[in-house]
C-alpha atoms as a PDB file:
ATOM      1  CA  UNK A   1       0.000   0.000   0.000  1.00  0.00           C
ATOM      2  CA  UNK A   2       1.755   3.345  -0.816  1.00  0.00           C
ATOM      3  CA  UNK A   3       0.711   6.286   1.375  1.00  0.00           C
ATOM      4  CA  UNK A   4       0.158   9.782   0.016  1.00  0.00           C
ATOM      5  CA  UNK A   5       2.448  12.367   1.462  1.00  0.00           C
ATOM      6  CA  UNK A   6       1.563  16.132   1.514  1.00  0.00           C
ATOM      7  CA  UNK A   7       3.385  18.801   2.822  1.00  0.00           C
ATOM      8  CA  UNK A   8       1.519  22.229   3.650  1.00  0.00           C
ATOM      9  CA  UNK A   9       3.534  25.353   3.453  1.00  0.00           C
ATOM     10  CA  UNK A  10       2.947  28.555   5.160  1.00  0.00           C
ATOM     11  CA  UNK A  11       4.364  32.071   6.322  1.00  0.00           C
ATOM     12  CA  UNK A  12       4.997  31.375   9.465  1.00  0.00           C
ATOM     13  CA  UNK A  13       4.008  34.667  12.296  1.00  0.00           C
ATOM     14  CA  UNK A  14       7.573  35.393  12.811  1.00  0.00           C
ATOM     15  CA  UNK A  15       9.245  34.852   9.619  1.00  0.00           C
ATOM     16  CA  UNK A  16      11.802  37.761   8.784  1.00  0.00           C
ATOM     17  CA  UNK A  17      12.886  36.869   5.238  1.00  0.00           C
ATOM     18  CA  UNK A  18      11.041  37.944   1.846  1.00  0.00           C
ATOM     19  CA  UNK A  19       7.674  36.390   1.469  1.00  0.00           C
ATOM     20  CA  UNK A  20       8.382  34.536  -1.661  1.00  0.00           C
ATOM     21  CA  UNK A  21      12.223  33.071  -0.507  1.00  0.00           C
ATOM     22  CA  UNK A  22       9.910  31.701   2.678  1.00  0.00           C
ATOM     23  CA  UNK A  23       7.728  29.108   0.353  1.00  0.00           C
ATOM     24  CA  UNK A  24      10.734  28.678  -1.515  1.00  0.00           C
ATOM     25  CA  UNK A  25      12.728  27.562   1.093  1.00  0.00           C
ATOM     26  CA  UNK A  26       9.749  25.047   2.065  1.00  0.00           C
ATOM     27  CA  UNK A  27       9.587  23.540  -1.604  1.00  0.00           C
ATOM     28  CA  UNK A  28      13.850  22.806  -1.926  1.00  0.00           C
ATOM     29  CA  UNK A  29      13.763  21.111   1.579  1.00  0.00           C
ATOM     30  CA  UNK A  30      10.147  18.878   1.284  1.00  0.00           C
ATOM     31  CA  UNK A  31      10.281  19.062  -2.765  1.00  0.00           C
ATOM     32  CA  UNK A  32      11.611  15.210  -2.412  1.00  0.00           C
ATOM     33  CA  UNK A  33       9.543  14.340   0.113  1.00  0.00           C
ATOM     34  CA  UNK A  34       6.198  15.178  -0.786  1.00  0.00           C
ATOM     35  CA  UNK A  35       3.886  13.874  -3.122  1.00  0.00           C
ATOM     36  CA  UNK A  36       1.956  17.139  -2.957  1.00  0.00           C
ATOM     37  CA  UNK A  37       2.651  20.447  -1.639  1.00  0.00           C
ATOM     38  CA  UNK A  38       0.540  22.956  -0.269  1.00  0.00           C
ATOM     39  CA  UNK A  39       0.629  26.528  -0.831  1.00  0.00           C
ATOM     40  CA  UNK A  40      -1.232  27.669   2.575  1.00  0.00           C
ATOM     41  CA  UNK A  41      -2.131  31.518   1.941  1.00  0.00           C
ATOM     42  CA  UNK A  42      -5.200  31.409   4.353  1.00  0.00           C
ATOM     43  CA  UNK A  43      -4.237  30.859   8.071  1.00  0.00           C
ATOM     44  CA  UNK A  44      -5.925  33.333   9.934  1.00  0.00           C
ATOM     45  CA  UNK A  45      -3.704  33.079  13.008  1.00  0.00           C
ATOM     46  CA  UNK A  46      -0.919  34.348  10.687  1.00  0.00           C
ATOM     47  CA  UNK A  47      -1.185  38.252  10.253  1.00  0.00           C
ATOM     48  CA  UNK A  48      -1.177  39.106   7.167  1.00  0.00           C
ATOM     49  CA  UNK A  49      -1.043  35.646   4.922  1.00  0.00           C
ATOM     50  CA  UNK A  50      -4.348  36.168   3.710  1.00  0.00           C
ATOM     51  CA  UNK A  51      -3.360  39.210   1.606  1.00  0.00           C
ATOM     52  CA  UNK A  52      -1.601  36.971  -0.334  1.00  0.00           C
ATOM     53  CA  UNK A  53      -4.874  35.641  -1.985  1.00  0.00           C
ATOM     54  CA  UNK A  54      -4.831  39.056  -3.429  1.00  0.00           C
ATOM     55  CA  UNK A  55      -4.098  38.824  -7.307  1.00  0.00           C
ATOM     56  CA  UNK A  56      -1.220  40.839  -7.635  1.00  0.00           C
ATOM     57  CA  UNK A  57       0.031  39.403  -4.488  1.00  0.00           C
ATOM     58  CA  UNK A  58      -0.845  35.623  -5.415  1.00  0.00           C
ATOM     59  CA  UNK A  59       0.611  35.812  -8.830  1.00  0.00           C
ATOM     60  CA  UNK A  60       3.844  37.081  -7.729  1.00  0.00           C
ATOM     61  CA  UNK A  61       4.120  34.149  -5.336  1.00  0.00           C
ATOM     62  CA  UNK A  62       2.731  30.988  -7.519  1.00  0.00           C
ATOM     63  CA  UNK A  63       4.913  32.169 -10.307  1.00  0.00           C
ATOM     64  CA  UNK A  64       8.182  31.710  -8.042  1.00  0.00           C
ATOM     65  CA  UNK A  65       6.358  28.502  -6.413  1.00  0.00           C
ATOM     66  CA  UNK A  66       6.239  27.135  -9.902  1.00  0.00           C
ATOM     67  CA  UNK A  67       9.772  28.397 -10.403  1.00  0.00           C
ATOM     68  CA  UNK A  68      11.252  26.390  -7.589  1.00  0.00           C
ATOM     69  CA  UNK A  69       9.070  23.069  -8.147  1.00  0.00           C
ATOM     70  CA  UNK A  70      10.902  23.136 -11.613  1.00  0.00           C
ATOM     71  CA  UNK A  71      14.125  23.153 -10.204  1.00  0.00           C
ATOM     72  CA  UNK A  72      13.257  20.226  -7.997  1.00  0.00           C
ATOM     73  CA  UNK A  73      16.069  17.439  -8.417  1.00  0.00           C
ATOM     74  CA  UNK A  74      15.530  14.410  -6.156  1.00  0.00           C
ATOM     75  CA  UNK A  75      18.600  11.535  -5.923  1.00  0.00           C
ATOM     76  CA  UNK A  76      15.501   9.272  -6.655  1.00  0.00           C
ATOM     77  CA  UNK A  77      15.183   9.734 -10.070  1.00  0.00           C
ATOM     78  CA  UNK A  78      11.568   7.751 -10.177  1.00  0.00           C
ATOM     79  CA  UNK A  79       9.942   9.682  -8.011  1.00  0.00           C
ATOM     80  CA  UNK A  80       7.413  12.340 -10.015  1.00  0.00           C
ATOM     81  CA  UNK A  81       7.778  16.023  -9.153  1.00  0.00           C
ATOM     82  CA  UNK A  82       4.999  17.012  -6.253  1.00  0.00           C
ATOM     83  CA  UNK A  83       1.664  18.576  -7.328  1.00  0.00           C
ATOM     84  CA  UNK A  84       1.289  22.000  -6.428  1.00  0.00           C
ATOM     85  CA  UNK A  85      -2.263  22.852  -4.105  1.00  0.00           C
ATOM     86  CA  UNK A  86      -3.584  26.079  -3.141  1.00  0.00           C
ATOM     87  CA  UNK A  87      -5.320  26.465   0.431  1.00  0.00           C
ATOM     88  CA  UNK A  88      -7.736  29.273   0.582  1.00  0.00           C
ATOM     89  CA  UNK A  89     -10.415  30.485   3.153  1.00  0.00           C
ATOM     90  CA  UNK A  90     -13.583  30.417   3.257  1.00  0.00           C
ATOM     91  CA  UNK A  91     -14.000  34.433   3.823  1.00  0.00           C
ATOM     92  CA  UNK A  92     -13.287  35.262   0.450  1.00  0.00           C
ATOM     93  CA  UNK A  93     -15.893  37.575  -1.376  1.00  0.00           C
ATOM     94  CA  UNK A  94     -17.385  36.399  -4.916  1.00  0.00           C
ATOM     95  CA  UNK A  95     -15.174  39.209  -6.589  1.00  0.00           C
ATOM     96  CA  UNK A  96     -12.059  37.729  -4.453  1.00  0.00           C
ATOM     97  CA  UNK A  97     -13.138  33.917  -5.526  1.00  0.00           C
ATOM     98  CA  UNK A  98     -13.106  35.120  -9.733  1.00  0.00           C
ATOM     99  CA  UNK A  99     -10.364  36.653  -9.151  1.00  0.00           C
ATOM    100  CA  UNK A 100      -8.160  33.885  -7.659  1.00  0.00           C
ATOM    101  CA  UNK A 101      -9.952  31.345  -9.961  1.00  0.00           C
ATOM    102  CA  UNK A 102      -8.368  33.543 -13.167  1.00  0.00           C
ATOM    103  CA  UNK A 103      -4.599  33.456 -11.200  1.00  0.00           C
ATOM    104  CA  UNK A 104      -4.752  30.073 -11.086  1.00  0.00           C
ATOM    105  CA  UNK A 105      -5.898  28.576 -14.714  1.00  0.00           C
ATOM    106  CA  UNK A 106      -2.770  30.850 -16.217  1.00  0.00           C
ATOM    107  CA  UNK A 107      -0.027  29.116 -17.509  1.00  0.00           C
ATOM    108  CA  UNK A 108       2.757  30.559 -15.060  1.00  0.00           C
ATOM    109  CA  UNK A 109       0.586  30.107 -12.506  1.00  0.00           C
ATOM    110  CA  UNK A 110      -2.118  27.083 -12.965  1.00  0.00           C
ATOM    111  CA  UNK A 111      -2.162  24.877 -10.288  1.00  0.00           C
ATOM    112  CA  UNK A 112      -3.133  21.030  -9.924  1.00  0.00           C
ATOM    113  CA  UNK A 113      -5.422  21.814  -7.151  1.00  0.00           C
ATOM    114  CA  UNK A 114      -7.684  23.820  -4.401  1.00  0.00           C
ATOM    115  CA  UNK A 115      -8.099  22.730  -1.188  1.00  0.00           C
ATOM    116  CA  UNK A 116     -11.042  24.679  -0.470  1.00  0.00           C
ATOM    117  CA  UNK A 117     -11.027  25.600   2.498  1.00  0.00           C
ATOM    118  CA  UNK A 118      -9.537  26.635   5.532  1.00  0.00           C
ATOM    119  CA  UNK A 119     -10.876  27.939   8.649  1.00  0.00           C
ATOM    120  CA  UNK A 120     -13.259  31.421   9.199  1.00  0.00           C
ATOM    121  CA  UNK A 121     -12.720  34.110  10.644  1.00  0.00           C
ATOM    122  CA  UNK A 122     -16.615  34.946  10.965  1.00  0.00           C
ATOM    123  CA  UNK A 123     -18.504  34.172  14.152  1.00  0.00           C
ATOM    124  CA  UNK A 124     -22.310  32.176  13.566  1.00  0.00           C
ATOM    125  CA  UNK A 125     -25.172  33.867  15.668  1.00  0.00           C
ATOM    126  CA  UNK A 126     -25.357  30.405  16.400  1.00  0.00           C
ATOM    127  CA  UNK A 127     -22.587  29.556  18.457  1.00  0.00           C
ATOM    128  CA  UNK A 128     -23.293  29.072  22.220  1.00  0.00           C
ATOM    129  CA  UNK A 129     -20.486  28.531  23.855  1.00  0.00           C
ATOM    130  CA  UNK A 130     -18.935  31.104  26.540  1.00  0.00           C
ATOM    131  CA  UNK A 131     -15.445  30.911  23.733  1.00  0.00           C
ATOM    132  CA  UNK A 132     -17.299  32.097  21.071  1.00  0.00           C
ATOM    133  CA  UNK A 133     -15.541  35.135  20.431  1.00  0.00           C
ATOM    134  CA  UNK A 134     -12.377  34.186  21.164  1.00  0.00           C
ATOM    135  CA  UNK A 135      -9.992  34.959  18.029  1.00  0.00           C
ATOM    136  CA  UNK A 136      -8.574  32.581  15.811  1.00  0.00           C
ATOM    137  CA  UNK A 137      -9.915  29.956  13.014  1.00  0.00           C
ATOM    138  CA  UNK A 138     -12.856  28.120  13.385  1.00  0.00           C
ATOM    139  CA  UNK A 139     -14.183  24.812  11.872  1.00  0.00           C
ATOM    140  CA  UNK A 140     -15.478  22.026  12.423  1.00  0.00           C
ATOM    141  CA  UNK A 141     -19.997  22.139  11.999  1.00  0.00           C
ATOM    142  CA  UNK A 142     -20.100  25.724  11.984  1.00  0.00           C
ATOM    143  CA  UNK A 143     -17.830  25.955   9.351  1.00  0.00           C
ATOM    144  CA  UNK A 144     -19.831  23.760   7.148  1.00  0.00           C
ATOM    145  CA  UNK A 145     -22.283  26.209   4.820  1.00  0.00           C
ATOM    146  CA  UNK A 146     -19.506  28.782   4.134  1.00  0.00           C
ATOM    147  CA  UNK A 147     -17.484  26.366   3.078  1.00  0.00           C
ATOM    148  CA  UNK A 148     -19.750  24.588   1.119  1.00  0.00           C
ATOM    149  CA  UNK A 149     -21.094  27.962  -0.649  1.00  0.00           C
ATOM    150  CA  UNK A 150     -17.224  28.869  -1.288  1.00  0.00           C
ATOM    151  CA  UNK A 151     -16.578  25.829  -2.792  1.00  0.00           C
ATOM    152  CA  UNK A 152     -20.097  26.095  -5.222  1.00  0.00           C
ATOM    153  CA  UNK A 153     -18.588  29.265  -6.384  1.00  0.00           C
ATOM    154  CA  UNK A 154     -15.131  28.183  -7.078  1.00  0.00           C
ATOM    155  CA  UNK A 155     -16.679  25.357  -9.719  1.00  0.00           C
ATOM    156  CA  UNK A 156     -18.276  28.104 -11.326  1.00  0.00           C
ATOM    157  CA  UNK A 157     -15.458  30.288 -12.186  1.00  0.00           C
ATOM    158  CA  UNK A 158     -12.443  27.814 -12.743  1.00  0.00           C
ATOM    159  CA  UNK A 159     -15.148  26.075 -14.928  1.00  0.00           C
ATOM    160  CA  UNK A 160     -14.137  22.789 -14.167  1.00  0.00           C
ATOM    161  CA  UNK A 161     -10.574  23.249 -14.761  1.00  0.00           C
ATOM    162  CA  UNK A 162      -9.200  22.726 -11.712  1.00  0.00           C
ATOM    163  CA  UNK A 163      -9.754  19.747  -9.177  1.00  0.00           C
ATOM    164  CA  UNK A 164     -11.094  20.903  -5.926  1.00  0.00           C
ATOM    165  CA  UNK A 165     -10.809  19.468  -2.359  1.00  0.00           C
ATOM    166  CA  UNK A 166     -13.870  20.138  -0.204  1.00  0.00           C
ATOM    167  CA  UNK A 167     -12.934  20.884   3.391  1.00  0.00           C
ATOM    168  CA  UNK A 168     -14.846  21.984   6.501  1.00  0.00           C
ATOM    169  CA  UNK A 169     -17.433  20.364   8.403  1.00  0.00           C
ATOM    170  CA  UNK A 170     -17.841  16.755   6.632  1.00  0.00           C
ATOM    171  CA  UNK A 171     -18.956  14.067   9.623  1.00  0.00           C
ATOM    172  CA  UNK A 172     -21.018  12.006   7.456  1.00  0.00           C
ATOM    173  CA  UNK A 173     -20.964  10.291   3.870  1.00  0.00           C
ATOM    174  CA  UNK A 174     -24.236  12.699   2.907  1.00  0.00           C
ATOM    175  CA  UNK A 175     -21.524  15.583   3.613  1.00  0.00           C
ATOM    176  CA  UNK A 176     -19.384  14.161   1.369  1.00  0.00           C
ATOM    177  CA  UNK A 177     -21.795  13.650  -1.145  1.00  0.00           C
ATOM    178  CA  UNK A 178     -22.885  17.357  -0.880  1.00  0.00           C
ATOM    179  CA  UNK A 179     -19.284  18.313  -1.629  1.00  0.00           C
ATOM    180  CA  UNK A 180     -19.047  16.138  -4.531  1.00  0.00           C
ATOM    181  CA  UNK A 181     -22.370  17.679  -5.999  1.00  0.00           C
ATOM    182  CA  UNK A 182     -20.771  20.986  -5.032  1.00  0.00           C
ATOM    183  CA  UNK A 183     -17.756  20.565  -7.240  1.00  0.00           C
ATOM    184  CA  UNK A 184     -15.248  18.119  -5.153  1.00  0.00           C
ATOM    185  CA  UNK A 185     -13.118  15.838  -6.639  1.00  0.00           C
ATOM    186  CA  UNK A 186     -11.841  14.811  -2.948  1.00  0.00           C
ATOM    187  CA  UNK A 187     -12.488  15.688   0.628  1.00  0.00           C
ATOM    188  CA  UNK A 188     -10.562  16.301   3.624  1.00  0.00           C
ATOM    189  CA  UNK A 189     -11.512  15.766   6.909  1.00  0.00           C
ATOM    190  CA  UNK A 190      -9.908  16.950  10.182  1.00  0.00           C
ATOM    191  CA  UNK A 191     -12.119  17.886  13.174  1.00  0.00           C
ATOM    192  CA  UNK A 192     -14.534  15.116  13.163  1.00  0.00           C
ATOM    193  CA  UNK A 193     -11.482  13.044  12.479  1.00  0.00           C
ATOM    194  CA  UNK A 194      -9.983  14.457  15.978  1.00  0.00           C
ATOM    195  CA  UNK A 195     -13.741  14.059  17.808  1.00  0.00           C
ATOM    196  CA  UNK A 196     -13.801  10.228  16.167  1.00  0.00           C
ATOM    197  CA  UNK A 197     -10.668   9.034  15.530  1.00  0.00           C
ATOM    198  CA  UNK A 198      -8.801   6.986  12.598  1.00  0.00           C
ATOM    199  CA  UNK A 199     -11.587   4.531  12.099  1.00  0.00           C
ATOM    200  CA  UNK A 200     -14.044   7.161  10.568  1.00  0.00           C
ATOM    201  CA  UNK A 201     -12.636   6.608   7.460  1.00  0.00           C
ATOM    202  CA  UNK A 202     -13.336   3.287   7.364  1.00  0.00           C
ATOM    203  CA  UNK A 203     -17.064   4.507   8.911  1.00  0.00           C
ATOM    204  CA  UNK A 204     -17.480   6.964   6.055  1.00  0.00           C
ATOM    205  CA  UNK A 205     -16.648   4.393   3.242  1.00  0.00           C
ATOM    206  CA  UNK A 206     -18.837   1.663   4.412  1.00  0.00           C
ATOM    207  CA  UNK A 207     -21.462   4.296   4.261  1.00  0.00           C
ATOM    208  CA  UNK A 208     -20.833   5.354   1.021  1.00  0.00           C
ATOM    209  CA  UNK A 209     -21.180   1.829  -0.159  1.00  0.00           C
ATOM    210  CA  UNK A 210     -24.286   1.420   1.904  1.00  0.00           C
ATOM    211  CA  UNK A 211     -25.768   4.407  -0.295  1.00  0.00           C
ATOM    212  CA  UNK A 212     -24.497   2.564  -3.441  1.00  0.00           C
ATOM    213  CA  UNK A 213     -26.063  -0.460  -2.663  1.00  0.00           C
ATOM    214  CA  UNK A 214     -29.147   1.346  -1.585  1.00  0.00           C
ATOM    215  CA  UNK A 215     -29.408   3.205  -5.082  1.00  0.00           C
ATOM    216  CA  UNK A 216     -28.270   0.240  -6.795  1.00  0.00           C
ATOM    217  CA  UNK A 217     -25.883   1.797  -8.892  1.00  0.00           C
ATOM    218  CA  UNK A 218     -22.309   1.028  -9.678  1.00  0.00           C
ATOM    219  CA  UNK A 219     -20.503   4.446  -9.427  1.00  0.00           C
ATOM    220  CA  UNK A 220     -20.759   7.304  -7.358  1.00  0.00           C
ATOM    221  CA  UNK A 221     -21.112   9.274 -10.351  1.00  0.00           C
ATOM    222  CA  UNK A 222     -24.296   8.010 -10.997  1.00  0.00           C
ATOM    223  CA  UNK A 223     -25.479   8.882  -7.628  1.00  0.00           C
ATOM    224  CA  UNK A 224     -24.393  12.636  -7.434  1.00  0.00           C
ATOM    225  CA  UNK A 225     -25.029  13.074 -11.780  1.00  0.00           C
ATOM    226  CA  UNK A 226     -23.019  15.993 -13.095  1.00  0.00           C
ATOM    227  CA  UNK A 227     -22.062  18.325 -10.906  1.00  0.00           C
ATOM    228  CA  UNK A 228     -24.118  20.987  -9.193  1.00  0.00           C
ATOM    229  CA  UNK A 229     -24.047  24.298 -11.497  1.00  0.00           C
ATOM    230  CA  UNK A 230     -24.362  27.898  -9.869  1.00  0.00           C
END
């Protein structure tokens, strides 16, 4: 069984050298590594990072990203160059979203991915708990619509041109089907995964063939049809 190894790379809050040398430094020392890397512009415990989704600001840096993953040389000669992912939040304003989705189908700067997305910044009028405003990203449920609504409008303006991982939220294999109607090629999962453990992945899959049985259909394609248009 060979394990998928991604690397996520981001400004860290005390970094002193030039934005750009910082993700280049990241990509010459994991470039071997990693079967993926991951260009993390949307931290929001980072001051700062998330003006890098700006255009001017993102094409500078993906253009010297894309300049450094073709200088990769690894002793192992077999091993394939790592894809290059974009993380973005889920903050992001429709003008913001067509915006990035036109930085990242150009040829300098097209990328084999988007993780969409990280955590928000915003605060539900639904959240009860006494930490509620405390400052930082959140995810996890409340994080699930805005993410799902980010990702909806990322398929509609990179057209279909770049693969998209839905993020944020997913505890069940109906999530995950929503994501793939959404747009999702693949889905990540991380704070159900910490509230349930390795074996929901196992938990998620048998559901998914449960559904497929249920339907009585032999891909998932058939089940979620062409993807969900804006």
């Amino acid at each position: 069984m060979y394990i998928l190894i991604g690397v996520n790379i981001g400004r860290n809050k005390n970094t002193t050298t030039d934005v750009e040398q910082d993700y280049t430094l990241g990509i010459e020392q994991f470039g071997c590594l990693a079967d993926y890397l991951v260009i993390n512009v949307s931290s929001p415990n980072t001051p700062g990072l998330r003006n890098l989704q700006s255009e001017n600001e993102l094409k500078s840096l993906l253009t010297s990203v894309r300049k450094a993953c073709d200088k990769i040389s690894c002793q192992n000669q077999t091993r394939n160059k790592p894809l290059v992912l974009l993380k973005v939040a889920p903050d992001l304003n429709e003008n913001d979203i067509k915006s990035i989705s036109s930085v990242i189908r150009q040829p300098n700067t097209q990328i084999d991915g988007l993780i969409v997305s990280n955590t928000t910044i915003a605060r539900m009028d639904t959240l009860k708990n006494e930490h509620r405003n405390e400052t930082g990203g959140l995810s996890g449920r409340p994080l699930k619509e805005k993410a799902l609504e980010t990702l909806r409008l990322f398929r509609y303006y990179t057209q279909g041109q770049i693969p998209l991982i839905g993020v944020g939220g997913i505890e069940t294999a109906e999530d995950i089907i929503e994501r793939m109607k959404a747009g999702a090629s693949l889905v990540q999962i991380y704070t159900s995964l910490a509230y349930s453990g390795p074996p929901l992945v196992n938990k998620l899959n048998r559901q998914l063939a449960t559904i497929m049985r249920q339907q009585n259909i032999k891909h998932l394609n058939e089940l979620i049809g062409k993807n969900d248009r804006r």
